[in-house]
Protein backbone atom coordinates (compact mmCIF):
# COMPACT_ATOMS: atom_id res chain seq x y z
CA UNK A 1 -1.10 227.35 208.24
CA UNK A 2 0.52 230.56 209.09
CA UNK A 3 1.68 231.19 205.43
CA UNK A 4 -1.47 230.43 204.02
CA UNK A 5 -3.03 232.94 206.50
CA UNK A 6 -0.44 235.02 205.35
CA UNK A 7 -1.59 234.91 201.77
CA UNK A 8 -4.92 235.39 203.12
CA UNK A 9 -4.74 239.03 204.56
CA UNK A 10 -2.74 240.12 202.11
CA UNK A 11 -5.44 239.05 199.07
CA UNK A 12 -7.96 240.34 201.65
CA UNK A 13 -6.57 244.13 202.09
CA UNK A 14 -5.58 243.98 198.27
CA UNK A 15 -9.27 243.04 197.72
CA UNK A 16 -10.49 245.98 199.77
CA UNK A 17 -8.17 248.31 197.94
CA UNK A 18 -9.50 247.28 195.03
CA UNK A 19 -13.14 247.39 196.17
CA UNK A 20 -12.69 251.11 197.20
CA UNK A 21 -10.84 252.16 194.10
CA UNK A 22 -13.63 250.52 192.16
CA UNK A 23 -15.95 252.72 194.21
CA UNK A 24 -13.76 255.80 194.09
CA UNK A 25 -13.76 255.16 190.19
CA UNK A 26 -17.29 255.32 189.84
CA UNK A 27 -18.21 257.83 191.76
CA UNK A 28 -15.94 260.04 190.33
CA UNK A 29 -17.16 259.04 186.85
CA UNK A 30 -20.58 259.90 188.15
CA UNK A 31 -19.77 263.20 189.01
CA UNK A 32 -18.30 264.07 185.66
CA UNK A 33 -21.16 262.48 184.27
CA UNK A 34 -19.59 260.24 182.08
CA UNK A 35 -22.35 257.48 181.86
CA UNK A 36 -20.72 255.94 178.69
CA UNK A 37 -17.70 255.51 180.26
CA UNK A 38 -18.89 254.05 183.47
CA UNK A 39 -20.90 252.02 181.52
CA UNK A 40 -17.96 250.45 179.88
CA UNK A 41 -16.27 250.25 183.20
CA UNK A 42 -18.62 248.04 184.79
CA UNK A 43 -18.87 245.76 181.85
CA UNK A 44 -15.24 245.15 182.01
CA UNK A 45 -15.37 244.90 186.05
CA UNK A 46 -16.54 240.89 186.21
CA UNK A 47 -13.47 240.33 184.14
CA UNK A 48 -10.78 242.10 186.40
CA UNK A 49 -12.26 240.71 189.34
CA UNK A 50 -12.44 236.87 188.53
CA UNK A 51 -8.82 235.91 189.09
CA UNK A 52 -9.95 237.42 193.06
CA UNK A 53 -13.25 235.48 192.93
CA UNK A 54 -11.07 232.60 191.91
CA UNK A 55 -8.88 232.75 194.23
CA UNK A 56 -11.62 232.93 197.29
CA UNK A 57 -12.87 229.78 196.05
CA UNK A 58 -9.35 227.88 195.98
CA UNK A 59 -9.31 229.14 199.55
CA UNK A 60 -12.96 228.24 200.68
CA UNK A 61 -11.79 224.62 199.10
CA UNK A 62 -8.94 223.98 201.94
């Protein structure tokens, strides 16, 4: 129980890193106006954020 909580915090603040670099990102791509690019960005975001959504739901499972 303890590791898997473990595992849990750590996916959680890595998760929240990610979340706010994601928001940094776009924000700062917003600023320099580069719609194309963010554009592009968020179509590629679903994709580098399933193996996290996959891993909440191997959690949510126990």
């Amino acid at each position: 129980m303890l590791k898997s909580k473990k595992i849990f915090t750590k996916l959680c603040k890595s998760w929240l890193f990610y979340r706010i670099h994601i928001k940094k990102l776009t924000t700062k791509l917003q600023k320099n106006k580069y719609h194309g690019k963010l554009e592009k960005y968020k179509e590629k975001q679903p994709t580098l954020m399933s193996p996290f959504l996959n891993i909440r739901k191997e959690i949510s499972a126990y």
